[in-house]
PDB file of N, CA and C in Angstrom:
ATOM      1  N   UNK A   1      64.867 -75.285 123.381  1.00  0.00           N
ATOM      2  CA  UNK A   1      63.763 -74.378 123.545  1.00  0.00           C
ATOM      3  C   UNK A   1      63.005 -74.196 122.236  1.00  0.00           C
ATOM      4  N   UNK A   2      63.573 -73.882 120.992  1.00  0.00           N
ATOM      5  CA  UNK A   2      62.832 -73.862 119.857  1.00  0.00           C
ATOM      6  C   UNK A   2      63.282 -75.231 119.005  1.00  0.00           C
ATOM      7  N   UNK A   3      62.500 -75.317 117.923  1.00  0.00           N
ATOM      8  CA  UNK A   3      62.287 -76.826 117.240  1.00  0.00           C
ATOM      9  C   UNK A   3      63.995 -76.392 116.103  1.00  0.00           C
ATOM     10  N   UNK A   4      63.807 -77.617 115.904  1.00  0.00           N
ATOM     11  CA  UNK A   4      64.802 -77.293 114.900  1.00  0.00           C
ATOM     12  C   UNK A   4      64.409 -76.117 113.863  1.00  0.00           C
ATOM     13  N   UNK A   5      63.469 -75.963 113.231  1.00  0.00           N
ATOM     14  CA  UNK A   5      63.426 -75.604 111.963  1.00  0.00           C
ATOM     15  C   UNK A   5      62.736 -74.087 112.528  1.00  0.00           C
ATOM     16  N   UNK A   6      63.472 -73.933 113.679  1.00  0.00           N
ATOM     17  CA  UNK A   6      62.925 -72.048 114.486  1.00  0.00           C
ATOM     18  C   UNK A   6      64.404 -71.857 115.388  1.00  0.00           C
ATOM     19  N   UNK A   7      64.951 -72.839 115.032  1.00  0.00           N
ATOM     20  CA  UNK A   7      66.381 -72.527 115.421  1.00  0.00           C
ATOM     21  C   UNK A   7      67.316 -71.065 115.213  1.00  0.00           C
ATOM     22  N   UNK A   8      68.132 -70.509 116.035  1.00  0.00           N
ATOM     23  CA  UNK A   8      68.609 -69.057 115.572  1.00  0.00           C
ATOM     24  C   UNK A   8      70.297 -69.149 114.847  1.00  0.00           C
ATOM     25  N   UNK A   9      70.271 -70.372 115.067  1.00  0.00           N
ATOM     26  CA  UNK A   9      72.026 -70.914 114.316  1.00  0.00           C
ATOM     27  C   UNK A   9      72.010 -70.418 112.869  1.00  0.00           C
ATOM     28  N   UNK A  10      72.765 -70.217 112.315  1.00  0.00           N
ATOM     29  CA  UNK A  10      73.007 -69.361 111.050  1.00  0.00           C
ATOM     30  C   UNK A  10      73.783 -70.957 110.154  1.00  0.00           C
ATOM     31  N   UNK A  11      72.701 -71.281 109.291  1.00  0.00           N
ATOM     32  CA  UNK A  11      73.222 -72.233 108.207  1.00  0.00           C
ATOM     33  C   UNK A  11      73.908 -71.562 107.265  1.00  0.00           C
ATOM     34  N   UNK A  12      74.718 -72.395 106.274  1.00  0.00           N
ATOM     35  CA  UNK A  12      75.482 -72.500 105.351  1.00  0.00           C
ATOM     36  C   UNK A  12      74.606 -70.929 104.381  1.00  0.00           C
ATOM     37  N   UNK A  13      73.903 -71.065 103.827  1.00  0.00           N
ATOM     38  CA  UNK A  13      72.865 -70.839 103.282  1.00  0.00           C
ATOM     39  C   UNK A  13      72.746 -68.940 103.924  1.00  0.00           C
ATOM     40  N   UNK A  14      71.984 -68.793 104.955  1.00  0.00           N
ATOM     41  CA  UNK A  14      72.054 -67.722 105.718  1.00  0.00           C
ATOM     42  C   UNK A  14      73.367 -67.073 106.058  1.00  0.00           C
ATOM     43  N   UNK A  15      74.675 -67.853 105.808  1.00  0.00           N
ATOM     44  CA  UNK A  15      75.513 -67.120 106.539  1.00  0.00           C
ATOM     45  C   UNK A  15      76.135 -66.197 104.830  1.00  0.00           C
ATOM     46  N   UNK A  16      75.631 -67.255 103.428  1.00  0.00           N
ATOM     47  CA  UNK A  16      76.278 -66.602 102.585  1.00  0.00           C
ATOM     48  C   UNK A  16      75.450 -65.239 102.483  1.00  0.00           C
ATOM     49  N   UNK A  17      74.441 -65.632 102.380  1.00  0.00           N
ATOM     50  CA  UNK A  17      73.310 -64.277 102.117  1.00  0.00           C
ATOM     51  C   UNK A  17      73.769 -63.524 102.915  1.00  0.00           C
ATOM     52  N   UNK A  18      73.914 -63.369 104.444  1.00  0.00           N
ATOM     53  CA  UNK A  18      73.983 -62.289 105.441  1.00  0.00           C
ATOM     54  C   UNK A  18      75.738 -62.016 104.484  1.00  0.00           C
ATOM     55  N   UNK A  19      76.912 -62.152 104.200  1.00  0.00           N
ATOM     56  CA  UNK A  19      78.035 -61.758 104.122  1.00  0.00           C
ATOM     57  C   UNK A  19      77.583 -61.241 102.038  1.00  0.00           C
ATOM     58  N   UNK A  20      76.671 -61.284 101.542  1.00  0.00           N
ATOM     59  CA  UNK A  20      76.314 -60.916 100.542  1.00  0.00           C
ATOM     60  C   UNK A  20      76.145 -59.586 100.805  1.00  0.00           C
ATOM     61  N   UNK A  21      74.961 -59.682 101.661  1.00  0.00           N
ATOM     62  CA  UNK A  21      74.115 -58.356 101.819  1.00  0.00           C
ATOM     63  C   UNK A  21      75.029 -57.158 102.608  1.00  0.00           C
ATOM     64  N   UNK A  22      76.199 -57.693 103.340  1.00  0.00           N
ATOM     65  CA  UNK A  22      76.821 -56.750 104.141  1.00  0.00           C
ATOM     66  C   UNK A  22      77.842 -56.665 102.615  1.00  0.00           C
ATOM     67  N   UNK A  23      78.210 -57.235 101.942  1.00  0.00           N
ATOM     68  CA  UNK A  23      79.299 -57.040 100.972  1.00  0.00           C
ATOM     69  C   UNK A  23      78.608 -55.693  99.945  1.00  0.00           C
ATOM     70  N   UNK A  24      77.298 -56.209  99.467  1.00  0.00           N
ATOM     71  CA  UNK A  24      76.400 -55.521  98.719  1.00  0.00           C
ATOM     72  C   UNK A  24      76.434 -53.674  99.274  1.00  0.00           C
ATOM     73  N   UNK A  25      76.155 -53.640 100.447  1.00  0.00           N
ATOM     74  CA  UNK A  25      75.835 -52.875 101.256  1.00  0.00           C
ATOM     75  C   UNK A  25      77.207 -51.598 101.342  1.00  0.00           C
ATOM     76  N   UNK A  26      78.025 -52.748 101.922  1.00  0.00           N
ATOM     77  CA  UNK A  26      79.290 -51.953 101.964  1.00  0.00           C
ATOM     78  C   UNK A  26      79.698 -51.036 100.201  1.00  0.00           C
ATOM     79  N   UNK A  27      79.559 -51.862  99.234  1.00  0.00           N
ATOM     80  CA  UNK A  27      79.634 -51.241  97.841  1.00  0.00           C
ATOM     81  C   UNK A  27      78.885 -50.341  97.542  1.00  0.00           C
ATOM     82  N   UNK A  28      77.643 -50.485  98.332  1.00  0.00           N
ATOM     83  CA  UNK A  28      76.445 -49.086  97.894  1.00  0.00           C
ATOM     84  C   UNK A  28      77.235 -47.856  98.702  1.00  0.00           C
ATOM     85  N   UNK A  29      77.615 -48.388 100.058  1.00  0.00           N
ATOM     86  CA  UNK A  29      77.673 -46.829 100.628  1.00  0.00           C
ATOM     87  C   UNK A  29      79.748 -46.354 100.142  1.00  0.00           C
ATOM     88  N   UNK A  30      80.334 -47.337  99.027  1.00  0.00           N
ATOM     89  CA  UNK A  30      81.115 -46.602  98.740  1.00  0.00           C
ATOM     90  C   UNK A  30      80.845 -45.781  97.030  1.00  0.00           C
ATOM     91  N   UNK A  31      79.908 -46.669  96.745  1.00  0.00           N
ATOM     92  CA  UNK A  31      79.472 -45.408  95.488  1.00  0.00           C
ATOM     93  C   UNK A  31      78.583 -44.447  96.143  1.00  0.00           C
ATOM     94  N   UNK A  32      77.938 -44.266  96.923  1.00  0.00           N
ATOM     95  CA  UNK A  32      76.859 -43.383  97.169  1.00  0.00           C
ATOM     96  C   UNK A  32      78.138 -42.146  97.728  1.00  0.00           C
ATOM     97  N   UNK A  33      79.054 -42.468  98.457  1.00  0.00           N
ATOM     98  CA  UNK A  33      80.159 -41.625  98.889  1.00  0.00           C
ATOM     99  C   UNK A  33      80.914 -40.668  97.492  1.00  0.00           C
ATOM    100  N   UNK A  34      81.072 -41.976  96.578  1.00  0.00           N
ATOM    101  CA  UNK A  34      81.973 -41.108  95.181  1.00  0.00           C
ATOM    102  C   UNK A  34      80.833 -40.272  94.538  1.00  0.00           C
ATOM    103  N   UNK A  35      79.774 -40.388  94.548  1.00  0.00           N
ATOM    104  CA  UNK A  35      78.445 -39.993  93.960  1.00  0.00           C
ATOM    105  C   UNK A  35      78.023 -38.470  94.990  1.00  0.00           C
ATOM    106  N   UNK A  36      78.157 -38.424  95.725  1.00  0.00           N
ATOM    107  CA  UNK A  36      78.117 -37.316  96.720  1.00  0.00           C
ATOM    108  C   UNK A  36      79.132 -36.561  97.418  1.00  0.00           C
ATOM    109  N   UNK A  37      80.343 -36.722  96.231  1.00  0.00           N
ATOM    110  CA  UNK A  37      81.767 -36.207  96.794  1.00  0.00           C
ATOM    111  C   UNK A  37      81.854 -35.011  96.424  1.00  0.00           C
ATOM    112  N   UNK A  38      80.854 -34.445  95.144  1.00  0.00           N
ATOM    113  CA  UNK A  38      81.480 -33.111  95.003  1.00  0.00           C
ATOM    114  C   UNK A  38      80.526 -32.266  96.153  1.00  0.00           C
ATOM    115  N   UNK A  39      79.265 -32.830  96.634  1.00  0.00           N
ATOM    116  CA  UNK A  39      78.415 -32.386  97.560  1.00  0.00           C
ATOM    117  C   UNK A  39      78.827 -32.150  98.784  1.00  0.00           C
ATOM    118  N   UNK A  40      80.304 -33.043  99.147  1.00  0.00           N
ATOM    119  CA  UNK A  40      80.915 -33.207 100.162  1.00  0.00           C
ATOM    120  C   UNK A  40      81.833 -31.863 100.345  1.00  0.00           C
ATOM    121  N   UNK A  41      82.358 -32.178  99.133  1.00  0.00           N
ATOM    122  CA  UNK A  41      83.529 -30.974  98.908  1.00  0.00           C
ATOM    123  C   UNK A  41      82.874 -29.591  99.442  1.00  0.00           C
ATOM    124  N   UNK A  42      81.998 -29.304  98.230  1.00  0.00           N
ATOM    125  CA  UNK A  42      81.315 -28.151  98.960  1.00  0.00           C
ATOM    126  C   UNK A  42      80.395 -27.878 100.219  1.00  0.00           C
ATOM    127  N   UNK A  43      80.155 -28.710 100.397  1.00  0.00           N
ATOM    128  CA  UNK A  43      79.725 -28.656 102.009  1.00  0.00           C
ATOM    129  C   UNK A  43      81.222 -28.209 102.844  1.00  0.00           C
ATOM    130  N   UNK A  44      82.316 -28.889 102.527  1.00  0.00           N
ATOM    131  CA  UNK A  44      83.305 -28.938 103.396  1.00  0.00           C
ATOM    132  C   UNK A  44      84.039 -27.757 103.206  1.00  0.00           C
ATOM    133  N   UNK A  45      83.860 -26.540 102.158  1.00  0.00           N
ATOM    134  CA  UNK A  45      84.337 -25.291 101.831  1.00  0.00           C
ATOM    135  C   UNK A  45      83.285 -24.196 102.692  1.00  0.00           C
ATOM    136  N   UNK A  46      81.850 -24.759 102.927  1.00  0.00           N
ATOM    137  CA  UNK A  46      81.287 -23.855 103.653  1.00  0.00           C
ATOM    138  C   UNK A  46      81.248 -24.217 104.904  1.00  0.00           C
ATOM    139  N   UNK A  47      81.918 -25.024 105.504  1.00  0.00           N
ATOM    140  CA  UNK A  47      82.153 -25.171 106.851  1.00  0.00           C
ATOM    141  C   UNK A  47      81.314 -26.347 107.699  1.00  0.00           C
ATOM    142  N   UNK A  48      80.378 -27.467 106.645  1.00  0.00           N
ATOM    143  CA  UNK A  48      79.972 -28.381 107.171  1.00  0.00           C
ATOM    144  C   UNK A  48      80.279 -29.625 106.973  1.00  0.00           C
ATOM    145  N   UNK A  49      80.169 -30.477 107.886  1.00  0.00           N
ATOM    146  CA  UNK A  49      80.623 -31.495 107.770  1.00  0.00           C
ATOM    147  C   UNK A  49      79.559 -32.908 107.948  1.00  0.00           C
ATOM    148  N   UNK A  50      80.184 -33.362 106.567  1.00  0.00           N
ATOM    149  CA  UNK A  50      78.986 -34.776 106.287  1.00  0.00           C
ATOM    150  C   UNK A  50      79.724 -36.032 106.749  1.00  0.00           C
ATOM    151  N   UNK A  51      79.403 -36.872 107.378  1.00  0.00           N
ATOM    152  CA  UNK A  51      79.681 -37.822 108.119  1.00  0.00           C
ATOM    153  C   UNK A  51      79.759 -39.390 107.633  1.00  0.00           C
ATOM    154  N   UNK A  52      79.964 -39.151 106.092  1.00  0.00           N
ATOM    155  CA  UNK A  52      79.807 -40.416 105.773  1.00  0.00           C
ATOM    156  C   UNK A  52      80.853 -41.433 105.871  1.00  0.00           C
ATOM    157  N   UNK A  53      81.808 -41.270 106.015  1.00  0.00           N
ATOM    158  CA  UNK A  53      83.294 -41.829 106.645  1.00  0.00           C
ATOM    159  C   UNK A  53      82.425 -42.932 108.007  1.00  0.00           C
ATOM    160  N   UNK A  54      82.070 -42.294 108.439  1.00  0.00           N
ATOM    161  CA  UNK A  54      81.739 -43.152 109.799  1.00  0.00           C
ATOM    162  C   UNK A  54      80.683 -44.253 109.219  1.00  0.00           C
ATOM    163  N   UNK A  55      79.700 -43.959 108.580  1.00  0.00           N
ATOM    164  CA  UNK A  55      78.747 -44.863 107.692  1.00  0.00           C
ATOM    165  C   UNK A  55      79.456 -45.878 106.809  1.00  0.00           C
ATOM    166  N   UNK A  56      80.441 -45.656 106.060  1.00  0.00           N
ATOM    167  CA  UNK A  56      81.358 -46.365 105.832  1.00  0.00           C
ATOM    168  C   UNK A  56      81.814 -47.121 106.312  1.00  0.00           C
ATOM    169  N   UNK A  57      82.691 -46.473 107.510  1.00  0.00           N
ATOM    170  CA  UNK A  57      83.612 -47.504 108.496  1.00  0.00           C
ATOM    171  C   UNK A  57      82.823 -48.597 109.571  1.00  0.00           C
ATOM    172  N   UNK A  58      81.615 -47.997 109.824  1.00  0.00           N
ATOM    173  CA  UNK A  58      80.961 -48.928 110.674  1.00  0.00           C
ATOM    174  C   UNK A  58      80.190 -49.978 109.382  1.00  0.00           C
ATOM    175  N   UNK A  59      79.909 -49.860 108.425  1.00  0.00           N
ATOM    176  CA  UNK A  59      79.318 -50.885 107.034  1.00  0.00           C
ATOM    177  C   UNK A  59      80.803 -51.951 107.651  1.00  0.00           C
ATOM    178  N   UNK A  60      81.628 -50.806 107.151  1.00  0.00           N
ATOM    179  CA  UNK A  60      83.227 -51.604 106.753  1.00  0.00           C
ATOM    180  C   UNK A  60      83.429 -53.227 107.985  1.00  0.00           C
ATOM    181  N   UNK A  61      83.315 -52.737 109.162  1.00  0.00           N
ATOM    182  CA  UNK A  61      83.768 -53.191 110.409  1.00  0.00           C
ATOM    183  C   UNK A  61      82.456 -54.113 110.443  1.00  0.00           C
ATOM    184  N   UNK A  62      81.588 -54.074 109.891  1.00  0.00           N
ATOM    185  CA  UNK A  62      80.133 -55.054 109.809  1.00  0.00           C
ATOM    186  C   UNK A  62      80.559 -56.129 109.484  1.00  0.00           C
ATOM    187  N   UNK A  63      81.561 -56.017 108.189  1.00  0.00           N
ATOM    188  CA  UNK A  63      81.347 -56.741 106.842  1.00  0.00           C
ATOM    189  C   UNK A  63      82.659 -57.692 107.450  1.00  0.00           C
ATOM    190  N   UNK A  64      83.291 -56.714 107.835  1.00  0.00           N
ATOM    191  CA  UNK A  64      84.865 -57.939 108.310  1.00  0.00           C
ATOM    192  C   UNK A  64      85.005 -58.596 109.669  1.00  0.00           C
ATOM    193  N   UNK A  65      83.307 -58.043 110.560  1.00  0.00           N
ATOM    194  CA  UNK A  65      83.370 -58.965 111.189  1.00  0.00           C
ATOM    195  C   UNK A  65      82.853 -60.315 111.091  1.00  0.00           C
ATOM    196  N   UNK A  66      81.848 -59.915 110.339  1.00  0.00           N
ATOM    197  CA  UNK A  66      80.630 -61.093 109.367  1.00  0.00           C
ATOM    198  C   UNK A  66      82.188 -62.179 108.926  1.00  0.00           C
ATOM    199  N   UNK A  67      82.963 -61.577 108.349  1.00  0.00           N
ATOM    200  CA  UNK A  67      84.075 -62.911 107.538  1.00  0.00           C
ATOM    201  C   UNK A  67      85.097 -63.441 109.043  1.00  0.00           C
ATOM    202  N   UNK A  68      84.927 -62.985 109.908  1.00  0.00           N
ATOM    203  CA  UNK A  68      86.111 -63.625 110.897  1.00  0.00           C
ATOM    204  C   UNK A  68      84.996 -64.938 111.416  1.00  0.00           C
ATOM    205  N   UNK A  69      84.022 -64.312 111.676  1.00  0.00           N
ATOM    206  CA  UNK A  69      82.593 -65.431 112.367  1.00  0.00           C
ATOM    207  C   UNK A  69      83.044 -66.748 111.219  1.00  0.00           C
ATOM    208  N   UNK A  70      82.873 -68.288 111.950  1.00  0.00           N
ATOM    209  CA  UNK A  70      82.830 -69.356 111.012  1.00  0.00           C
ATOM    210  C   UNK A  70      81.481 -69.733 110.347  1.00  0.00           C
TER     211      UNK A  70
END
């Protein structure tokens, strides 16, 4: 249906970049976490709750599914 060079197959090339950018990604949202921990803390003494655990874990579960894919 599309030509080769509009193809949606993920080359050599694309697959490092895409497992870069999820690697990259995953490292931002664990400093942005240590960087916003004492913000956390006190949020979490006045009774609210910041959700970055889940932002994390779904980065996390991105990144290790990106490495099981060949």
């Amino acid at each position: 249906m599309y030509p080769s060079s509009l193809s949606h197959e993920r080359t050599p090339m694309k697959t490092r970049v895409y497992h870069a950018t999820l690697f990259a990604l995953y490292q931002l949202c664990i400093a942005i976490g240590i960087v916003v921990m004492p913000l956390a803390i006190a949020a979490h003494q006045a009774g609210i709750d910041i959700p970055v655990h889940k932002v994390l874990a779904s980065v996390g579960e991105a990144y290790e599914n990106a490495q099981m894919q060949p």
